[in-house]
PDB file of N, CA and C in Angstrom:
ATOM      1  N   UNK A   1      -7.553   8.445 -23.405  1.00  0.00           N
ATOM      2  CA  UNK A   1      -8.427   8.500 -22.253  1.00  0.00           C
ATOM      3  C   UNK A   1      -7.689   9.024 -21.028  1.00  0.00           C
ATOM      4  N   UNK A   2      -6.361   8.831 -20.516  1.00  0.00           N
ATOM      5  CA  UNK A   2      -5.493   8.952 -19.107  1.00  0.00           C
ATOM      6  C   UNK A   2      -5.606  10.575 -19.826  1.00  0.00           C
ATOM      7  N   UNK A   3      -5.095  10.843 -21.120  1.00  0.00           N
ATOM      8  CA  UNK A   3      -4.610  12.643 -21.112  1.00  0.00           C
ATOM      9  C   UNK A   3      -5.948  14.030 -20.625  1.00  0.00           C
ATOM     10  N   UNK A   4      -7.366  12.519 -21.745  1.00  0.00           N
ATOM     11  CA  UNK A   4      -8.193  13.107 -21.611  1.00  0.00           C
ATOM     12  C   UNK A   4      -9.025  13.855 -19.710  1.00  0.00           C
ATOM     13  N   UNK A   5      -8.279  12.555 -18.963  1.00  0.00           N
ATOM     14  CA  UNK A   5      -8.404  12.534 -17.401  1.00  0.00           C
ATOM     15  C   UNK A   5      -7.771  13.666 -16.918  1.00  0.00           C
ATOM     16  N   UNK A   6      -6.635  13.823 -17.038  1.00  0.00           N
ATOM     17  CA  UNK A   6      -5.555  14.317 -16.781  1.00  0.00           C
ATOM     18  C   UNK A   6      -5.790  15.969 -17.011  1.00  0.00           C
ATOM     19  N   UNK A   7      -6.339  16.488 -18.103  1.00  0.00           N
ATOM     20  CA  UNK A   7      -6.552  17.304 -18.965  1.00  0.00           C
ATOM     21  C   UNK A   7      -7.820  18.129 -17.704  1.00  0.00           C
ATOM     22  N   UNK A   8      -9.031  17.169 -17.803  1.00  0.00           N
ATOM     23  CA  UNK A   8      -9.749  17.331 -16.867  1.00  0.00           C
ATOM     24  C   UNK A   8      -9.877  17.924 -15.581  1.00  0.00           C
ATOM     25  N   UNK A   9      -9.216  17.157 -14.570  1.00  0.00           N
ATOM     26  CA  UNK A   9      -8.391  17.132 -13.650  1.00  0.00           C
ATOM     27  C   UNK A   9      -7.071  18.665 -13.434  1.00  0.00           C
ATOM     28  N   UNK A  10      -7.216  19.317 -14.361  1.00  0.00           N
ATOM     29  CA  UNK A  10      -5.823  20.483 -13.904  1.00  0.00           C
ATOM     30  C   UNK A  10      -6.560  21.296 -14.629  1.00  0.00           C
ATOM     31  N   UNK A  11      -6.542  22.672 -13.637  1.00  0.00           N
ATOM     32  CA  UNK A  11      -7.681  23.431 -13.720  1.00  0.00           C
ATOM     33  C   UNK A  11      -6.570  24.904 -13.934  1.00  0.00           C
ATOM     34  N   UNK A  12      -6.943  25.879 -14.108  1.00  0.00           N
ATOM     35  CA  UNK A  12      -5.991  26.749 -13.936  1.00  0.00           C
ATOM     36  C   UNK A  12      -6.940  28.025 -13.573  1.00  0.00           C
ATOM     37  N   UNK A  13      -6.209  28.578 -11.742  1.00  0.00           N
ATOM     38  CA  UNK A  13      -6.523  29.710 -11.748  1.00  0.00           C
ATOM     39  C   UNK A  13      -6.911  31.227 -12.039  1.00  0.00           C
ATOM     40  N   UNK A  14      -7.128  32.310 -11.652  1.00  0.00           N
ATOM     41  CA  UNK A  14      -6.749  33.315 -12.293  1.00  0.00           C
ATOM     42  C   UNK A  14      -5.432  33.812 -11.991  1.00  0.00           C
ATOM     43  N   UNK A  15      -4.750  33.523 -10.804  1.00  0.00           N
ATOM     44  CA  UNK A  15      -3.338  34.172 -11.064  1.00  0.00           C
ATOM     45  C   UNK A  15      -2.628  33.142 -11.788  1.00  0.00           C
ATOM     46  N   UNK A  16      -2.955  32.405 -12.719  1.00  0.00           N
ATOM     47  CA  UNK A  16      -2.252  31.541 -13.738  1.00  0.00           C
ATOM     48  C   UNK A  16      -1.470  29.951 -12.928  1.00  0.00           C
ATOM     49  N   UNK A  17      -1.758  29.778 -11.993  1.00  0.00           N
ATOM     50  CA  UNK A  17      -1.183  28.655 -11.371  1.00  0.00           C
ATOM     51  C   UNK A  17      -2.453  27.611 -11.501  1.00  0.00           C
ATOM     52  N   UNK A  18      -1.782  26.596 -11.777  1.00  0.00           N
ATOM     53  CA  UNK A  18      -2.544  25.474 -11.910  1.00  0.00           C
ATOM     54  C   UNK A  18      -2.645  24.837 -10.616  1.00  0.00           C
ATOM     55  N   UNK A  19      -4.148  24.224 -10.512  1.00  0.00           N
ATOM     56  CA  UNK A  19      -4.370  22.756  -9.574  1.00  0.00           C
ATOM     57  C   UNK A  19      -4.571  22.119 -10.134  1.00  0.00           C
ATOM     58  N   UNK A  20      -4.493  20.646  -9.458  1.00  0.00           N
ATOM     59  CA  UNK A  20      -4.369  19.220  -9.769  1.00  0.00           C
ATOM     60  C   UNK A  20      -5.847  18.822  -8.619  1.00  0.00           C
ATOM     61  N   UNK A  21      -7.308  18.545  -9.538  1.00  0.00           N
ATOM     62  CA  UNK A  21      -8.242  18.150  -8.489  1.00  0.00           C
ATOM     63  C   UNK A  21      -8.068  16.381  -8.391  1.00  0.00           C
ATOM     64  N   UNK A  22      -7.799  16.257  -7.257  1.00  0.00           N
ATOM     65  CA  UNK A  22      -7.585  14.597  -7.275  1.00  0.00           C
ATOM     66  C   UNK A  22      -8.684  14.100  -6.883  1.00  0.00           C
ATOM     67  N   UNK A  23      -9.181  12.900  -7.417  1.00  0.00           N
ATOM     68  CA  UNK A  23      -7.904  12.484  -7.761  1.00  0.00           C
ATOM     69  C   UNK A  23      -8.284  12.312  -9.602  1.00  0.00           C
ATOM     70  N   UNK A  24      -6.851  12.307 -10.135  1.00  0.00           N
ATOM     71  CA  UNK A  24      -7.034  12.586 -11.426  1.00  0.00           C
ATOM     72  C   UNK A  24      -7.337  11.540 -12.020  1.00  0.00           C
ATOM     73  N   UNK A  25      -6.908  10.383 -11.950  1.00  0.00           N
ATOM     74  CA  UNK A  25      -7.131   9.220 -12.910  1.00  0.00           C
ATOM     75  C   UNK A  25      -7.365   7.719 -12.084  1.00  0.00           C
ATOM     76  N   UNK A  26      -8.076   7.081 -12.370  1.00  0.00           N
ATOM     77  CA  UNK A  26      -8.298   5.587 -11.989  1.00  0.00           C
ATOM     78  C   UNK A  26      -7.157   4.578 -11.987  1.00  0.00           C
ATOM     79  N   UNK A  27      -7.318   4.291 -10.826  1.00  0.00           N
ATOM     80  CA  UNK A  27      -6.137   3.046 -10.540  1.00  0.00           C
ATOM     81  C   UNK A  27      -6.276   2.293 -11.762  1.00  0.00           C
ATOM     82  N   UNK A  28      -7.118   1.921 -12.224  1.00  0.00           N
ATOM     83  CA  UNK A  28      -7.371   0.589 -13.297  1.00  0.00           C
ATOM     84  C   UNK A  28      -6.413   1.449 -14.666  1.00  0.00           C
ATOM     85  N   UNK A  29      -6.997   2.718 -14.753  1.00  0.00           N
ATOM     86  CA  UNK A  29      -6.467   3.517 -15.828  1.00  0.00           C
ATOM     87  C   UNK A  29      -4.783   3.933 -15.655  1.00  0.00           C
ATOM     88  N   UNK A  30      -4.624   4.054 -14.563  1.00  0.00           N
ATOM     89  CA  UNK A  30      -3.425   4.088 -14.361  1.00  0.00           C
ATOM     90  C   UNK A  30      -2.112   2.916 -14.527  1.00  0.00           C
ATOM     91  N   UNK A  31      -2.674   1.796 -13.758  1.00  0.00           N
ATOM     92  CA  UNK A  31      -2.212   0.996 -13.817  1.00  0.00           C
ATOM     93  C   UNK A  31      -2.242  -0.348 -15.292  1.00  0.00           C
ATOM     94  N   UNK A  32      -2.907  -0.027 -16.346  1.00  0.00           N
ATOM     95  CA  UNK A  32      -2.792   0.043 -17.446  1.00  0.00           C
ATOM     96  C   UNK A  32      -1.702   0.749 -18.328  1.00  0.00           C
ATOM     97  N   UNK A  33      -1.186   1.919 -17.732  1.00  0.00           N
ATOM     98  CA  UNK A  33      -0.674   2.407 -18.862  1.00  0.00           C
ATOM     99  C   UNK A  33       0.879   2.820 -17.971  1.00  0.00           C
ATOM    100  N   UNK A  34       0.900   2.095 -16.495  1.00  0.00           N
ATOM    101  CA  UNK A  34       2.070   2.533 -16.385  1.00  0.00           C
ATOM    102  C   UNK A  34       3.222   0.846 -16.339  1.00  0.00           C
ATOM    103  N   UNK A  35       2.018  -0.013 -16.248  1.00  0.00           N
ATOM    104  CA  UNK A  35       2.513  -1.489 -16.320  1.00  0.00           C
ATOM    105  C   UNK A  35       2.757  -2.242 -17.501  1.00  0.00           C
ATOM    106  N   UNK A  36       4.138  -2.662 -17.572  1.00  0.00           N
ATOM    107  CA  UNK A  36       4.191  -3.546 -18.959  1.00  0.00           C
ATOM    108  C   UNK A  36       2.924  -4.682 -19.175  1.00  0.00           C
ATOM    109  N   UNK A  37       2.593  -5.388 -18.386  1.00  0.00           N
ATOM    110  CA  UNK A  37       1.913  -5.961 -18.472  1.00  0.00           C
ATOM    111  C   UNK A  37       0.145  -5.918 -18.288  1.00  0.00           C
ATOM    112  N   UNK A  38       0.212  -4.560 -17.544  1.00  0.00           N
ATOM    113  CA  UNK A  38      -1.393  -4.327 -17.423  1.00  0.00           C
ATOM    114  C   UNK A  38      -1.847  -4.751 -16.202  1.00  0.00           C
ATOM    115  N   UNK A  39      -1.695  -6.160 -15.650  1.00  0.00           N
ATOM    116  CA  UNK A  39      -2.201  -6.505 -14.828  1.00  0.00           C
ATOM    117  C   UNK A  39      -2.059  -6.824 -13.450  1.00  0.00           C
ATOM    118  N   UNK A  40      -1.502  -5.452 -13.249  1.00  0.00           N
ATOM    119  CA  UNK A  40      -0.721  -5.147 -11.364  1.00  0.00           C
ATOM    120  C   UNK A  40      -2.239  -4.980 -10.653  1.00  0.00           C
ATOM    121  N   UNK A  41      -2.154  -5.665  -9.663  1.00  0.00           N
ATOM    122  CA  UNK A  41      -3.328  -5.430  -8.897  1.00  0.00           C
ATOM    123  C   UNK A  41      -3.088  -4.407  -7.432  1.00  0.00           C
ATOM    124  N   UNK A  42      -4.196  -3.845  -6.715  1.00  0.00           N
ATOM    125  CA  UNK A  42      -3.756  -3.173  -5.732  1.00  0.00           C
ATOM    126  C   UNK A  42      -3.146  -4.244  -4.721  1.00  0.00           C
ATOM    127  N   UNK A  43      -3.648  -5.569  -4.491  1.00  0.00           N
ATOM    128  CA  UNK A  43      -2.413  -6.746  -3.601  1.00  0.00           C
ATOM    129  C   UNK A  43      -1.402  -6.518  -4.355  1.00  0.00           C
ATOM    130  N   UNK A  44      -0.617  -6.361  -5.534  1.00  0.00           N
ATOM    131  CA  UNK A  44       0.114  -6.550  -6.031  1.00  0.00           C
ATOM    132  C   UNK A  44       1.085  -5.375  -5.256  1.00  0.00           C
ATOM    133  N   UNK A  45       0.189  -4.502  -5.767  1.00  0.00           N
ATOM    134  CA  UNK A  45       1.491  -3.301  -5.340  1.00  0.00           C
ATOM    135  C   UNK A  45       1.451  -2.968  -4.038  1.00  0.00           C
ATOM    136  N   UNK A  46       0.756  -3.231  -3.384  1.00  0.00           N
ATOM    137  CA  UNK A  46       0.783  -3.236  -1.836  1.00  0.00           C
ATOM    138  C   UNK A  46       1.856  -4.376  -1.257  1.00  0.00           C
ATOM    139  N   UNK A  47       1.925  -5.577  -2.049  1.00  0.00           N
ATOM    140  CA  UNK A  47       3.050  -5.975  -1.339  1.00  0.00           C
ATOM    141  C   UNK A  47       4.044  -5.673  -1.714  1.00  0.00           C
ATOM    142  N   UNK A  48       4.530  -4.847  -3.346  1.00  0.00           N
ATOM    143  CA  UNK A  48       5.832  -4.608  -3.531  1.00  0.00           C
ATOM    144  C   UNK A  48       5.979  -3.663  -2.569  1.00  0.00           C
ATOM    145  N   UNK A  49       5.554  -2.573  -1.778  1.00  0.00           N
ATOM    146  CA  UNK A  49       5.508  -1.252  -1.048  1.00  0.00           C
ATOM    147  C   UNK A  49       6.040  -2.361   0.191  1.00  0.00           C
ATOM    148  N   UNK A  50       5.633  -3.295   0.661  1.00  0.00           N
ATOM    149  CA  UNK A  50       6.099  -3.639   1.782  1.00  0.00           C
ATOM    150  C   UNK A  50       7.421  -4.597   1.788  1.00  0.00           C
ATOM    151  N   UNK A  51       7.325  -5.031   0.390  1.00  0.00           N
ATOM    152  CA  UNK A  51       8.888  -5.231   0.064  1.00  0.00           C
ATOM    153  C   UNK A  51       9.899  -4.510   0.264  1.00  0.00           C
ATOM    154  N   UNK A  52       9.668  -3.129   0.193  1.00  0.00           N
ATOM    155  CA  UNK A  52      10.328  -1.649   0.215  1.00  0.00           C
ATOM    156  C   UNK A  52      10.847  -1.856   1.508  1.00  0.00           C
ATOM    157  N   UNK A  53      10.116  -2.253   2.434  1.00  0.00           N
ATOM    158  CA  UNK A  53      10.865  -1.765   4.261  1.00  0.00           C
ATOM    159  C   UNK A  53      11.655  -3.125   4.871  1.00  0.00           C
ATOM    160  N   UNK A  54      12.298  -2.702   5.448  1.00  0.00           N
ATOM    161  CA  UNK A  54      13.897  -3.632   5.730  1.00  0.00           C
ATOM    162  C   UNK A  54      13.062  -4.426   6.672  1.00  0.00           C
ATOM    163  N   UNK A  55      13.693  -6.231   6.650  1.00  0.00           N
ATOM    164  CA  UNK A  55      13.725  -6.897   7.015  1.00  0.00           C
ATOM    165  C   UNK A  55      12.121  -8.077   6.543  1.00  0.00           C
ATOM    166  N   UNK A  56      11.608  -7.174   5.576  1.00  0.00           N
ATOM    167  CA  UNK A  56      10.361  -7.883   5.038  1.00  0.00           C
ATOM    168  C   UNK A  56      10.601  -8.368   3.340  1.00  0.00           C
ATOM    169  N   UNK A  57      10.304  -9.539   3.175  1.00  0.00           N
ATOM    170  CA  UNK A  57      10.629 -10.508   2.029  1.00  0.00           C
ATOM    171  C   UNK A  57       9.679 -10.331   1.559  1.00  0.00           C
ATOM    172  N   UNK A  58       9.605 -11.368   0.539  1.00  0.00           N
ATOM    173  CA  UNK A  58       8.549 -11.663  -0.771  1.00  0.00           C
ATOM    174  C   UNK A  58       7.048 -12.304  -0.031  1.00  0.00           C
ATOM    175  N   UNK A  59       7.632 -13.252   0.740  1.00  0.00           N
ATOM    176  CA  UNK A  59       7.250 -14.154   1.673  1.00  0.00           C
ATOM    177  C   UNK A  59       5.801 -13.176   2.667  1.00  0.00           C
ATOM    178  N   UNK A  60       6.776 -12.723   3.453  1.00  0.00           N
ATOM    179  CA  UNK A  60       5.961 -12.021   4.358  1.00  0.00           C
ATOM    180  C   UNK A  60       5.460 -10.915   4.400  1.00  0.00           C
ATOM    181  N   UNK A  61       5.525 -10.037   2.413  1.00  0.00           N
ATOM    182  CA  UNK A  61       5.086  -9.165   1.974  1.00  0.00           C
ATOM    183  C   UNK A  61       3.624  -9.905   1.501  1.00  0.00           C
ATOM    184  N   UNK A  62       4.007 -10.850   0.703  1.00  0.00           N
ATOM    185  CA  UNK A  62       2.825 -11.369   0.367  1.00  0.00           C
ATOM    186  C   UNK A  62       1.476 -11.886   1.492  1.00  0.00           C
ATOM    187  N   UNK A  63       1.889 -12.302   2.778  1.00  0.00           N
ATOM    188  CA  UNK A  63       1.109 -12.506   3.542  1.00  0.00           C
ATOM    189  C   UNK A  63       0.006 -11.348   4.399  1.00  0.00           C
ATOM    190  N   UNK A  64       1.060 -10.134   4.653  1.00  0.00           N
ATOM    191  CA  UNK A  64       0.622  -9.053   5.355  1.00  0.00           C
ATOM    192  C   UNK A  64      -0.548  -8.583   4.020  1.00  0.00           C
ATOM    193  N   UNK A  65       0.010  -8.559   2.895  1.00  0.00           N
ATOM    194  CA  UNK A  65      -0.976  -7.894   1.769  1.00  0.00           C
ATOM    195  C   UNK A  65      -2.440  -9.100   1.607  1.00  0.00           C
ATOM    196  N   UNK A  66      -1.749  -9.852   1.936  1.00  0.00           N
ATOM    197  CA  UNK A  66      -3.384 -10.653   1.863  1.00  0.00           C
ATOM    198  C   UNK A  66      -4.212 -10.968   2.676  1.00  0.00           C
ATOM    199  N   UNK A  67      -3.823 -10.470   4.429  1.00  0.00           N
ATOM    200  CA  UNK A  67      -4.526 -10.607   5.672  1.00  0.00           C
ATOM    201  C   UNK A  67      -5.107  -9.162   5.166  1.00  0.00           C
ATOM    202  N   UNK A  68      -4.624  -8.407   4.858  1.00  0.00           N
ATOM    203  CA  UNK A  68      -5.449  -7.124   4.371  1.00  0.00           C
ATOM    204  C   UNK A  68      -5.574  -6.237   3.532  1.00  0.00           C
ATOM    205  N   UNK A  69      -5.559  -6.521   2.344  1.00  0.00           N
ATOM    206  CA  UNK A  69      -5.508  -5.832   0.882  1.00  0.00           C
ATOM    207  C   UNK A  69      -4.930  -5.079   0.682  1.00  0.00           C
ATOM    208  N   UNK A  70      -5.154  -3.880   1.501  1.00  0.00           N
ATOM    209  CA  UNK A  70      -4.431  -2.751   0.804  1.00  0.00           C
ATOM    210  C   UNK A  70      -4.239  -1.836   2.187  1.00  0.00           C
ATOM    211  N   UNK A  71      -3.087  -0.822   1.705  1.00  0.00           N
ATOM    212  CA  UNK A  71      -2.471   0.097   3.103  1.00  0.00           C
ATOM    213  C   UNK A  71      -3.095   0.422   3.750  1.00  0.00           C
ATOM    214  N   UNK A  72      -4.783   1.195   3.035  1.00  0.00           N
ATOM    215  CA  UNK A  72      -5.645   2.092   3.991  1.00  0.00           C
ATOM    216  C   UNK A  72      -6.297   0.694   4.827  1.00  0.00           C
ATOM    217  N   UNK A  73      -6.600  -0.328   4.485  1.00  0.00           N
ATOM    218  CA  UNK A  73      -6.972  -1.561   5.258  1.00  0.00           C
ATOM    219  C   UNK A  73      -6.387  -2.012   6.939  1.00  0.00           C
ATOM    220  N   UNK A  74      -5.402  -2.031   6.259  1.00  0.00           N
ATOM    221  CA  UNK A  74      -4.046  -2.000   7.189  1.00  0.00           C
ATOM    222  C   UNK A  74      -4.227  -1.626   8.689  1.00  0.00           C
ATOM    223  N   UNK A  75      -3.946   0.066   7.893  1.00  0.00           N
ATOM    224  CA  UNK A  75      -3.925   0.847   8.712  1.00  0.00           C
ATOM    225  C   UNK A  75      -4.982   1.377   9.891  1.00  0.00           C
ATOM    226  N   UNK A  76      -6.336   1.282   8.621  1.00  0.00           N
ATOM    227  CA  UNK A  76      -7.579   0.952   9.940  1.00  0.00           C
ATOM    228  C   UNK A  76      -7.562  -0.163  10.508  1.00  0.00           C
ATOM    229  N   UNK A  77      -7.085  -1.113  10.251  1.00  0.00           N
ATOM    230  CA  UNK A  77      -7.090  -2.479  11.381  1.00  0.00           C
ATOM    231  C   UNK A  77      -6.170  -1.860  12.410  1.00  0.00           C
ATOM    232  N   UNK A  78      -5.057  -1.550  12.227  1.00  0.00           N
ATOM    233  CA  UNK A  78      -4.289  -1.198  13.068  1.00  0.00           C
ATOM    234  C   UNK A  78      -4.893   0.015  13.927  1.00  0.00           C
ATOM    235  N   UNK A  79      -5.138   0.741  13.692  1.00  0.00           N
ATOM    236  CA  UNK A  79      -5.793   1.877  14.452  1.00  0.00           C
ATOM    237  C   UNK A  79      -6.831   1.499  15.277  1.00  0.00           C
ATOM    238  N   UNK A  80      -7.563   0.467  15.384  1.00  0.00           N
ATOM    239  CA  UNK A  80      -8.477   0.003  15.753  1.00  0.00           C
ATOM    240  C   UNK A  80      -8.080  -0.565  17.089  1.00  0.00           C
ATOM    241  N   UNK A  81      -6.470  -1.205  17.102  1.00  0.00           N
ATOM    242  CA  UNK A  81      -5.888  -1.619  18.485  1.00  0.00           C
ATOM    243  C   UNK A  81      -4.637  -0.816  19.037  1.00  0.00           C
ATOM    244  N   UNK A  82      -4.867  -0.904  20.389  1.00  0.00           N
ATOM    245  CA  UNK A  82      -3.638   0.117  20.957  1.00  0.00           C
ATOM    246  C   UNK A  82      -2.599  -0.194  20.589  1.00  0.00           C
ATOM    247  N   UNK A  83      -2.071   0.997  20.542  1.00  0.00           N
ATOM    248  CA  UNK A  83      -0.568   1.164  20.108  1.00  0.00           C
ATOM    249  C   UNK A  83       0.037   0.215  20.667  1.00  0.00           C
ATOM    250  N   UNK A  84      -0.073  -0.181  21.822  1.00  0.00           N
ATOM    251  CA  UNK A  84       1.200  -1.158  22.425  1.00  0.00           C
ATOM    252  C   UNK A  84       0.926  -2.888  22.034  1.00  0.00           C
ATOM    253  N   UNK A  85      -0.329  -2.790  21.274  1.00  0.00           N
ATOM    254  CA  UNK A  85      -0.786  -4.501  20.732  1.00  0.00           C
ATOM    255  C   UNK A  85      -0.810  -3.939  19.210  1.00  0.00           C
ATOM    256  N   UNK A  86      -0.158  -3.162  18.764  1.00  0.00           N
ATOM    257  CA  UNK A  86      -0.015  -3.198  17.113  1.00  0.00           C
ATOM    258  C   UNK A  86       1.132  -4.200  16.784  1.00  0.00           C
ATOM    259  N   UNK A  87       2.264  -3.828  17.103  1.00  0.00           N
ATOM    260  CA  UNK A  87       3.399  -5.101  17.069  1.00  0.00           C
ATOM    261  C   UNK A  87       2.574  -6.877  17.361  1.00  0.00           C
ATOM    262  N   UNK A  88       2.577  -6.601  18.397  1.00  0.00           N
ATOM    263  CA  UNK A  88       1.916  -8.328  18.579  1.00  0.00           C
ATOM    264  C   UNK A  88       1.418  -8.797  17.864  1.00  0.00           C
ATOM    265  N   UNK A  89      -0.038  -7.745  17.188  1.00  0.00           N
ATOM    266  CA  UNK A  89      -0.808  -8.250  16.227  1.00  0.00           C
ATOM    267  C   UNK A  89      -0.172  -8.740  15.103  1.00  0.00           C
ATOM    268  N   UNK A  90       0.823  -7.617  14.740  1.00  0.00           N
ATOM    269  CA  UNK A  90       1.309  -7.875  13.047  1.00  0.00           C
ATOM    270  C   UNK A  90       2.856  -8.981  13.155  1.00  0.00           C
ATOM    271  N   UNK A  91       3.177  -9.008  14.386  1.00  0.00           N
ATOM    272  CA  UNK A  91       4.174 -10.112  14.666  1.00  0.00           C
ATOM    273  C   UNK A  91       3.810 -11.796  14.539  1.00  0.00           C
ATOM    274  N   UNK A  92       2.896 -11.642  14.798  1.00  0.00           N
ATOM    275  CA  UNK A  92       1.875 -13.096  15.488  1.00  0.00           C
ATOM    276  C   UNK A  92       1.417 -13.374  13.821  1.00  0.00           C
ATOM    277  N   UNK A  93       1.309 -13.136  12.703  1.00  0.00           N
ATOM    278  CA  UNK A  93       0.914 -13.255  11.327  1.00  0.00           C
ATOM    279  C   UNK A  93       1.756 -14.535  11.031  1.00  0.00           C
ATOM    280  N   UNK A  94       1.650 -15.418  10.476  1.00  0.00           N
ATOM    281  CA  UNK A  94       2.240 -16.772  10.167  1.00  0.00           C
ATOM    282  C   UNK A  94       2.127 -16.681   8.176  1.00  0.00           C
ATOM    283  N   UNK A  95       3.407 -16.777   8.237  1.00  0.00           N
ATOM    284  CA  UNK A  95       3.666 -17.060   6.954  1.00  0.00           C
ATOM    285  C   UNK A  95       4.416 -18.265   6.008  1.00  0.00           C
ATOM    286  N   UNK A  96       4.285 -18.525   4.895  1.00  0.00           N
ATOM    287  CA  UNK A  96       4.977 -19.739   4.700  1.00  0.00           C
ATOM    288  C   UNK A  96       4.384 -20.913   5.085  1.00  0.00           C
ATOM    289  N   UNK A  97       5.171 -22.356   4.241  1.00  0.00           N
ATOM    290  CA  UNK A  97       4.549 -23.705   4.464  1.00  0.00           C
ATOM    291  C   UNK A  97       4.785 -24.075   5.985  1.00  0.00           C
ATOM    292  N   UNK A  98       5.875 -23.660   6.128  1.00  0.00           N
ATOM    293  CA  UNK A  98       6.371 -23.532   8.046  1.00  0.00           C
ATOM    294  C   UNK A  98       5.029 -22.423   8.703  1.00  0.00           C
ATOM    295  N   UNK A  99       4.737 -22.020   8.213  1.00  0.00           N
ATOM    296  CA  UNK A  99       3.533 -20.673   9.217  1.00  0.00           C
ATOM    297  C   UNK A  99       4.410 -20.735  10.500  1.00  0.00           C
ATOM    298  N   UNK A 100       5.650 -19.611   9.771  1.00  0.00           N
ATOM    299  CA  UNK A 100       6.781 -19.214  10.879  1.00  0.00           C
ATOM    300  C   UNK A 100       5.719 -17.537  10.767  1.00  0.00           C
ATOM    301  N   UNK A 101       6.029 -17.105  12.362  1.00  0.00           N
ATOM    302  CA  UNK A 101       5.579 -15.766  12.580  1.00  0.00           C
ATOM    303  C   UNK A 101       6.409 -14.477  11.772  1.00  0.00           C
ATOM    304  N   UNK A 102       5.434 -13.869  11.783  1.00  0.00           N
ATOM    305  CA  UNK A 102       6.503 -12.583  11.138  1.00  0.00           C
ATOM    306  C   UNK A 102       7.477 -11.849  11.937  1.00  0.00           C
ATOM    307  N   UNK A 103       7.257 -12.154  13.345  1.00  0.00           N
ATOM    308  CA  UNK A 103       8.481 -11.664  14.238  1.00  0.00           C
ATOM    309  C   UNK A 103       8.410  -9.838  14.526  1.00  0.00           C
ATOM    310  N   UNK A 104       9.053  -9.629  15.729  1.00  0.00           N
ATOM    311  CA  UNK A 104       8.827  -8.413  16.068  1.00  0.00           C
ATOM    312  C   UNK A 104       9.551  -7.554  15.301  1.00  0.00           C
ATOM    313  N   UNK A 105      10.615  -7.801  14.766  1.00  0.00           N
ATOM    314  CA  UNK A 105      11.519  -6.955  13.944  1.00  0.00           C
ATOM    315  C   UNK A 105      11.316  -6.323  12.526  1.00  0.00           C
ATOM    316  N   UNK A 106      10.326  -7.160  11.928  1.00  0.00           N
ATOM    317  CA  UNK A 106       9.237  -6.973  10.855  1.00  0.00           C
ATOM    318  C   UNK A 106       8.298  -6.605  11.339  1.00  0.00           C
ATOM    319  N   UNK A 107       7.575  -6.644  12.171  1.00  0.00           N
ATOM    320  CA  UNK A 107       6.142  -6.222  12.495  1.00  0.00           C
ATOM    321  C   UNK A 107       6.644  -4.664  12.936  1.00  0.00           C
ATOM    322  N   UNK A 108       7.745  -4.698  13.469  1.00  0.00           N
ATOM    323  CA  UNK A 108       8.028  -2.897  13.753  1.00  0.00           C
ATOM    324  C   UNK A 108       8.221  -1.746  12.959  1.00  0.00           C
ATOM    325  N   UNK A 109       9.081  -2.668  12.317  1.00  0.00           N
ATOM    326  CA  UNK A 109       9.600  -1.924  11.060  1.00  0.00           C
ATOM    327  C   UNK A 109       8.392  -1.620   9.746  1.00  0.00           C
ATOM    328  N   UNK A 110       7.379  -2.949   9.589  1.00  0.00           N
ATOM    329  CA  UNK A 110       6.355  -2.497   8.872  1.00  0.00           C
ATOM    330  C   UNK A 110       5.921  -1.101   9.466  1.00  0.00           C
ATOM    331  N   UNK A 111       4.512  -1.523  10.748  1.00  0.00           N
ATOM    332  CA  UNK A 111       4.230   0.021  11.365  1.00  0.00           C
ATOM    333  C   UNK A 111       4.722   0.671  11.525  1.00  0.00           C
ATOM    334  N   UNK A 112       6.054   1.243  11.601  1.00  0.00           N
ATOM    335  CA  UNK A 112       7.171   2.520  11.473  1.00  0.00           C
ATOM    336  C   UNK A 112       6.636   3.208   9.903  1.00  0.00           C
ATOM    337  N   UNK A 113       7.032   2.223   9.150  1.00  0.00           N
ATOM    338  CA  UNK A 113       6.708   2.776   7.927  1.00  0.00           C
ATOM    339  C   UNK A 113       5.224   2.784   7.352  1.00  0.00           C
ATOM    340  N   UNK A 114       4.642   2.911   7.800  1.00  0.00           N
ATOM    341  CA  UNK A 114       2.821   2.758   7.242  1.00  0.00           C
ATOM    342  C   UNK A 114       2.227   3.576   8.397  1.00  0.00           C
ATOM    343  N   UNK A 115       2.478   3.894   9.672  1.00  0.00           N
ATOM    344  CA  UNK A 115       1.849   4.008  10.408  1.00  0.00           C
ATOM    345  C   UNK A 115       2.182   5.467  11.149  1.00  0.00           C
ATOM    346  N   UNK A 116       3.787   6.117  10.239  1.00  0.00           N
ATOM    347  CA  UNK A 116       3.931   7.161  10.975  1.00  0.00           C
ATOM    348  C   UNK A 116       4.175   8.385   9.646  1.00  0.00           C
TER     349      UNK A 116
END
């Protein structure tokens, strides 16, 4: 089924160069066949992605991904408030049995990386 997608999906010109019409294959389909286990969810991998940027844990990956599902979420929340109250917003997030804040140094470093 993914080759049959895939197959679909890549078209070939007349000067012999191929496109790729995206999008080619389904998250569900994808994420089936690229996961040992099958069952990565888009929270899932949205918080490993924010695991990715310095100074953000397991902890406060998991929280940011569940105040808002997924990146494009995010990012329209964020767009929605001025630039100079994006930090505050995503600083002010309480995580943990402590619901310690996520702090400005994480909240920057997230929107650096998602937001530029």
């Amino acid at each position: 089924r993914l080759l049959t997608s895939l197959q679909a999906a890549i078209t070939a010109n007349p000067s012999g160069n191929f496109t790729l019409n995206a999008p080619a294959i389904k998250y569900d389909d994808f994420a089936s066949t690229s996961s040992k286990s099958g069952n990565t969810s888009m929270h899932d991998l949205f918080a490993m992605m924010l695991m990715q940027v310095t100074r953000v844990g397991s902890e406060v990956a998991w929280t940011v991904a569940q105040q808002y599902g997924t990146v494009g979420n995010m990012v329209a929340r964020l767009t929605e408030v001025q630039p100079n109250e994006r930090q505050a917003m995503m600083a002010n997030l309480k995580y943990g049995r402590a619901e310690r804040k996520i702090g400005d140094d994480s909240a920057r470093n997230i929107i650096q990386a998602f937001m530029m």
